[in-house]
N, C-alpha and C. Protein backbone atom coordinates (compact mmCIF):
# COMPACT_ATOMS: atom_id res chain seq x y z
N UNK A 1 0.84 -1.17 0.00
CA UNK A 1 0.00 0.00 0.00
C UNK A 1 0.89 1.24 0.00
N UNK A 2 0.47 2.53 -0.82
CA UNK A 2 1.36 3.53 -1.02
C UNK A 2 0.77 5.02 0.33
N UNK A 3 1.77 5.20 0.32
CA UNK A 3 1.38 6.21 1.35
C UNK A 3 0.23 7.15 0.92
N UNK A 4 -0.39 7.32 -0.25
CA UNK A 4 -1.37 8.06 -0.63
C UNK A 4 -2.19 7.25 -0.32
N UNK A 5 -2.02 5.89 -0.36
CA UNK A 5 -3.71 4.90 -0.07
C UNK A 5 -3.60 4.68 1.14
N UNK A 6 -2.17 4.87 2.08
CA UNK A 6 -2.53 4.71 3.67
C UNK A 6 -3.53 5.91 4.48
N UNK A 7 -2.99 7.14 3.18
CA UNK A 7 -3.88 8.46 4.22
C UNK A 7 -5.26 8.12 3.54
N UNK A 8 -5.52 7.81 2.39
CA UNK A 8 -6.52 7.87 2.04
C UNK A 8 -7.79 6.79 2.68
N UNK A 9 -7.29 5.51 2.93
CA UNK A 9 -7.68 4.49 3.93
C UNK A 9 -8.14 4.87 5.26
N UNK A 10 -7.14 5.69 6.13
CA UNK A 10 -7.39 6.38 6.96
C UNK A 10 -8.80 7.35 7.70
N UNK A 11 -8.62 8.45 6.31
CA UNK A 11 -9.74 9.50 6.01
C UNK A 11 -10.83 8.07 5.94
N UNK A 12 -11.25 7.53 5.07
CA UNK A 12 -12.29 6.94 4.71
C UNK A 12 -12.84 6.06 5.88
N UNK A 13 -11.83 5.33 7.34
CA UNK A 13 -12.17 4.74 8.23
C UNK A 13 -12.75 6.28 9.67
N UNK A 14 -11.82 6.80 9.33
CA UNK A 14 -12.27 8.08 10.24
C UNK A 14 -13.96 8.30 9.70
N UNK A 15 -14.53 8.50 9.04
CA UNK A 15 -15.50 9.25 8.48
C UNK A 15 -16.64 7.82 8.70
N UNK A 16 -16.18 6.59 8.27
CA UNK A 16 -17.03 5.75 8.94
C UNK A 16 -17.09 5.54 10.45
N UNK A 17 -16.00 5.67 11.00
CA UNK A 17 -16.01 5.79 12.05
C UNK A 17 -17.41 7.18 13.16
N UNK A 18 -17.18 8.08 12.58
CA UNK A 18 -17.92 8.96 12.57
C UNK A 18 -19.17 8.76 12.31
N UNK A 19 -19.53 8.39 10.94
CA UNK A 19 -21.02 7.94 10.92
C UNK A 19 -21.23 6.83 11.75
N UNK A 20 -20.62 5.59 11.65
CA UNK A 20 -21.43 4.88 12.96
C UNK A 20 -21.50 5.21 14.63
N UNK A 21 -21.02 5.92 15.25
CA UNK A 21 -20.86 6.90 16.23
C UNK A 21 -22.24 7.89 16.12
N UNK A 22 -22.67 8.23 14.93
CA UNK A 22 -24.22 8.99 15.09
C UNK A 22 -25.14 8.32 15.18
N UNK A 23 -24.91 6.98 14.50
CA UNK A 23 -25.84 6.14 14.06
C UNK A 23 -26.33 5.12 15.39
N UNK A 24 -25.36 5.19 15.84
CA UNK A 24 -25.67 4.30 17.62
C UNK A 24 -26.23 5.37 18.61
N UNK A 25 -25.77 6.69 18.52
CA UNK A 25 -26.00 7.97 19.24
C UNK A 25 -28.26 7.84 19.05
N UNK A 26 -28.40 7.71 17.99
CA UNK A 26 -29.54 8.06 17.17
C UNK A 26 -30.43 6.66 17.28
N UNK A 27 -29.82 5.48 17.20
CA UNK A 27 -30.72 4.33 16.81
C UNK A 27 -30.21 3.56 17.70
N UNK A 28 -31.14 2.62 18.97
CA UNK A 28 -30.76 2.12 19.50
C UNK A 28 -30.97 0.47 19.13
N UNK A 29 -29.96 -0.22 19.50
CA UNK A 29 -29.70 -1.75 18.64
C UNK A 29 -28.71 -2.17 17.81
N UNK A 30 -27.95 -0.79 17.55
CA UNK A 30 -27.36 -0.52 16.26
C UNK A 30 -25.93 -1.11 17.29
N UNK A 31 -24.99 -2.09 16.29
CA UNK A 31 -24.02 -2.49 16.92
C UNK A 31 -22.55 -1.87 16.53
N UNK A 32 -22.34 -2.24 15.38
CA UNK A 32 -21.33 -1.32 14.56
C UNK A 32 -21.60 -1.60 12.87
N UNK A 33 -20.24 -0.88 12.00
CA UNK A 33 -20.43 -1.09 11.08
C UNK A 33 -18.77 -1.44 10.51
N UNK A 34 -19.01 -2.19 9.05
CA UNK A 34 -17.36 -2.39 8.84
C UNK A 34 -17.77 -2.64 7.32
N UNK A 35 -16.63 -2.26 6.69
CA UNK A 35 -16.68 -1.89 5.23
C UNK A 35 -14.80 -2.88 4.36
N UNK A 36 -15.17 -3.29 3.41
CA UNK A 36 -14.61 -3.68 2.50
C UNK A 36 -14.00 -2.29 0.84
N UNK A 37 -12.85 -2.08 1.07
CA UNK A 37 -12.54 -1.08 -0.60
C UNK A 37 -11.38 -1.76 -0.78
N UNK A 38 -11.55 -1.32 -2.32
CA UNK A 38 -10.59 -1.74 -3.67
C UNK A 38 -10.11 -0.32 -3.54
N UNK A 39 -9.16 0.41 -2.87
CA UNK A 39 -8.11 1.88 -3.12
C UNK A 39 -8.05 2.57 -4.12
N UNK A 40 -7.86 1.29 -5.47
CA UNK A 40 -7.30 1.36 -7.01
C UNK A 40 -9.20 1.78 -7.42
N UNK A 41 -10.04 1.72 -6.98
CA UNK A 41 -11.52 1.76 -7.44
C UNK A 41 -12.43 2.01 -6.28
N UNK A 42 -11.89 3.32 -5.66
CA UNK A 42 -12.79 3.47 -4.81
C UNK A 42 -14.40 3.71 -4.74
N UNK A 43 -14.87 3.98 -5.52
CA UNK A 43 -16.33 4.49 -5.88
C UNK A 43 -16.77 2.96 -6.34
N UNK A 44 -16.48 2.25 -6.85
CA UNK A 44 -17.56 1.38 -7.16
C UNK A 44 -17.37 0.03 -6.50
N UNK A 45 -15.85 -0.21 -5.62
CA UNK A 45 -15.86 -1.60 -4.73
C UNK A 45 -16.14 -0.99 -3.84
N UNK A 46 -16.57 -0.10 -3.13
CA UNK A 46 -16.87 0.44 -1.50
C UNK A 46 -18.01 -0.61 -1.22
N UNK A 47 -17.92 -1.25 0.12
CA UNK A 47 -19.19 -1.91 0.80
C UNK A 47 -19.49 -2.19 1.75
N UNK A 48 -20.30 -1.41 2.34
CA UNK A 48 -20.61 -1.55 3.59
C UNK A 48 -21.57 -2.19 4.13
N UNK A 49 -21.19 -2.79 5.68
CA UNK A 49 -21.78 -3.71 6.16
C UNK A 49 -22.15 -2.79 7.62
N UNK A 50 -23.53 -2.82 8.13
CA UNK A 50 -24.24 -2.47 9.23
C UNK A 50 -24.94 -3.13 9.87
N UNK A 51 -24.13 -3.53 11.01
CA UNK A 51 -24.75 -4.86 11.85
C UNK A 51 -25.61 -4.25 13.17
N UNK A 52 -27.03 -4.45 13.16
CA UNK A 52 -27.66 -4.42 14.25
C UNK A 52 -27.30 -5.43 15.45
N UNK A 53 -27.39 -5.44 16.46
CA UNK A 53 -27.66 -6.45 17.76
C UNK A 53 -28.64 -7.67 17.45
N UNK A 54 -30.20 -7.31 17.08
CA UNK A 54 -30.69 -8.48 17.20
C UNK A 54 -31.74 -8.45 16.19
N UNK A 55 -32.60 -8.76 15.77
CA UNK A 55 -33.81 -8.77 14.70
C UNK A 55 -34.92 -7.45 15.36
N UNK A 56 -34.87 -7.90 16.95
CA UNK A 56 -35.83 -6.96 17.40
C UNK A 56 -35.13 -5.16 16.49
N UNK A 57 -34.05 -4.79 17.26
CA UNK A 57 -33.13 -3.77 16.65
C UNK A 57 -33.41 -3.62 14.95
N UNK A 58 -32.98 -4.63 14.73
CA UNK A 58 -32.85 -4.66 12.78
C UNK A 58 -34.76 -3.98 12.64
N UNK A 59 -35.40 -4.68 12.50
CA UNK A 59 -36.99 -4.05 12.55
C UNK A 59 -37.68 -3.15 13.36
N UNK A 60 -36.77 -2.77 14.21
CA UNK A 60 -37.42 -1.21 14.56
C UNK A 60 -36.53 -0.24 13.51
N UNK A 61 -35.51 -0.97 13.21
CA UNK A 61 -35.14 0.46 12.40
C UNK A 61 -34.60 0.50 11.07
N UNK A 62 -36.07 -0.63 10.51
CA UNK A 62 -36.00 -0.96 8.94
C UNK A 62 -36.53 0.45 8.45
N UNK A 63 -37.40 0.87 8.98
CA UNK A 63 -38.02 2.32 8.63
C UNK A 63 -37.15 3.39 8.28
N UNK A 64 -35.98 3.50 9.09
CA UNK A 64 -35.05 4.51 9.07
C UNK A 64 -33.71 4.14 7.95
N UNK A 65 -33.73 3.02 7.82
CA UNK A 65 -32.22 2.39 6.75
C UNK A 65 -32.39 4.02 6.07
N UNK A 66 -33.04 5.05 4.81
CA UNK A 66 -32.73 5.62 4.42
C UNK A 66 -31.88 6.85 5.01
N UNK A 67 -32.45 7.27 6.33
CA UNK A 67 -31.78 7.90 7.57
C UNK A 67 -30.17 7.82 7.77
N UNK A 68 -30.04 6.16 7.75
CA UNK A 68 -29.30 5.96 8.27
C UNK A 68 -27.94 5.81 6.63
N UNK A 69 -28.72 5.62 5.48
CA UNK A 69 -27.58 5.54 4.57
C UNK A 69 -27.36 7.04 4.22
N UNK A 70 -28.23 8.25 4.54
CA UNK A 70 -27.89 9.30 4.21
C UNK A 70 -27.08 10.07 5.78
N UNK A 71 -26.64 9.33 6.88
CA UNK A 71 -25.82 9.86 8.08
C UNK A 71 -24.49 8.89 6.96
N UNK A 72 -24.57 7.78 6.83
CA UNK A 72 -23.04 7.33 6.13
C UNK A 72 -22.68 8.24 4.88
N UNK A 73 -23.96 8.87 3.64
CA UNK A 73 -23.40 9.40 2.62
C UNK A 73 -22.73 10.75 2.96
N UNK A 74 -23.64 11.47 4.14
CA UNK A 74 -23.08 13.50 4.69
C UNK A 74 -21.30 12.85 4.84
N UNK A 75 -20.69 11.88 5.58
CA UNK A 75 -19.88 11.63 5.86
C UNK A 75 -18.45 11.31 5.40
N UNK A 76 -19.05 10.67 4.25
CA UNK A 76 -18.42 10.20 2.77
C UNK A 76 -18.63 11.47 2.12
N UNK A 77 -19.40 12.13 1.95
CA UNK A 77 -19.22 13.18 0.70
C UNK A 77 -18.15 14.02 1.18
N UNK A 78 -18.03 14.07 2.76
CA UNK A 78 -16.48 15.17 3.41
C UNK A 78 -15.76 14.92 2.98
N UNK A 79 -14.79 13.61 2.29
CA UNK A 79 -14.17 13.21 1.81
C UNK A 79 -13.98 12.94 0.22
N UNK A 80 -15.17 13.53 0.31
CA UNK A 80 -15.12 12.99 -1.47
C UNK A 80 -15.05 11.79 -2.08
N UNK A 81 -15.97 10.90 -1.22
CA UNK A 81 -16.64 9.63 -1.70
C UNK A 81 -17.72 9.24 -2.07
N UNK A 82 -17.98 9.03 -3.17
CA UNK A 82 -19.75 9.08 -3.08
C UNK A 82 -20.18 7.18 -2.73
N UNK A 83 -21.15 7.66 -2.64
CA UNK A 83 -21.42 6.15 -2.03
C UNK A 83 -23.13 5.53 -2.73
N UNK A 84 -23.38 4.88 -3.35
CA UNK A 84 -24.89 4.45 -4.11
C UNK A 84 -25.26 3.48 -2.66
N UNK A 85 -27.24 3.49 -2.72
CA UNK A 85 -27.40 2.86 -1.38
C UNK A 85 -27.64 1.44 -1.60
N UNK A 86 -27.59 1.31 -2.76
CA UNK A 86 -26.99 -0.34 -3.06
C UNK A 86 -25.57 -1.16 -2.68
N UNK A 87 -24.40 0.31 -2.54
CA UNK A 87 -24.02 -0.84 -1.75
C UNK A 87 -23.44 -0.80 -0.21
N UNK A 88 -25.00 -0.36 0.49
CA UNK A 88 -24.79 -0.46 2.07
C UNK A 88 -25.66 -1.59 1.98
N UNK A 89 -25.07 -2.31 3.15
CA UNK A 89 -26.36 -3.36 3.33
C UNK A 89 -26.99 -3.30 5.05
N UNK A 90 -28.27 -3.85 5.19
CA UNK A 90 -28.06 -4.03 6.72
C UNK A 90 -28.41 -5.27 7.16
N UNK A 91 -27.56 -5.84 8.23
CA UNK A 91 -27.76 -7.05 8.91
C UNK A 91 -28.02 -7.39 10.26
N UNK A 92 -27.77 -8.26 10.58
CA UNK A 92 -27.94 -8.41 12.19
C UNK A 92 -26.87 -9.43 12.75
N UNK A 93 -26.39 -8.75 13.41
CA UNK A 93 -24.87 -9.73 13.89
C UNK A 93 -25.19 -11.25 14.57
């Protein structure tokens, strides 16, 4: 990895970091989140994974998923990532 993709790796875990930090602040159940990128293709391998606690959690806050992919996109766009909500997903740990 080149030192431009270590800062850039960085920025992009900070900023998730950040959105899931609102997203637990805001929705309770919410456990964490963790993401998979291609450096060389950032915009279209980005993928994120958002794990609730339990089903109860996951279905109180199926209503909000759009809520919650537009607290991950404000976050990503600081950085200049865009993010499509196809590829967040949500699960239940």
């Amino acid at each position: 990895m080149t030192k431009t993709q270590k800062l850039r790796d960085k920025q992009i875990r900070q900023a998730l970091t950040h959105a899931c930090e609102q997203i637990k602040a805001t929705h309770y159940g919410f456990a964490y989140l963790t993401h998979t990128i291609d450096l060389n293709n950032e915009a279209k391998s980005l993928k994120i994974s958002c794990y609730f606690e339990d089903d109860i959690a996951y279905h109180d806050a199926e209503a909000h998923f759009s809520q919650l992919v537009n607290i991950i996109n404000a976050e990503l766009s600081k950085i200049s990532l865009p993010v499509a909500a196809n590829q967040i997903t949500f699960l239940v740990d």
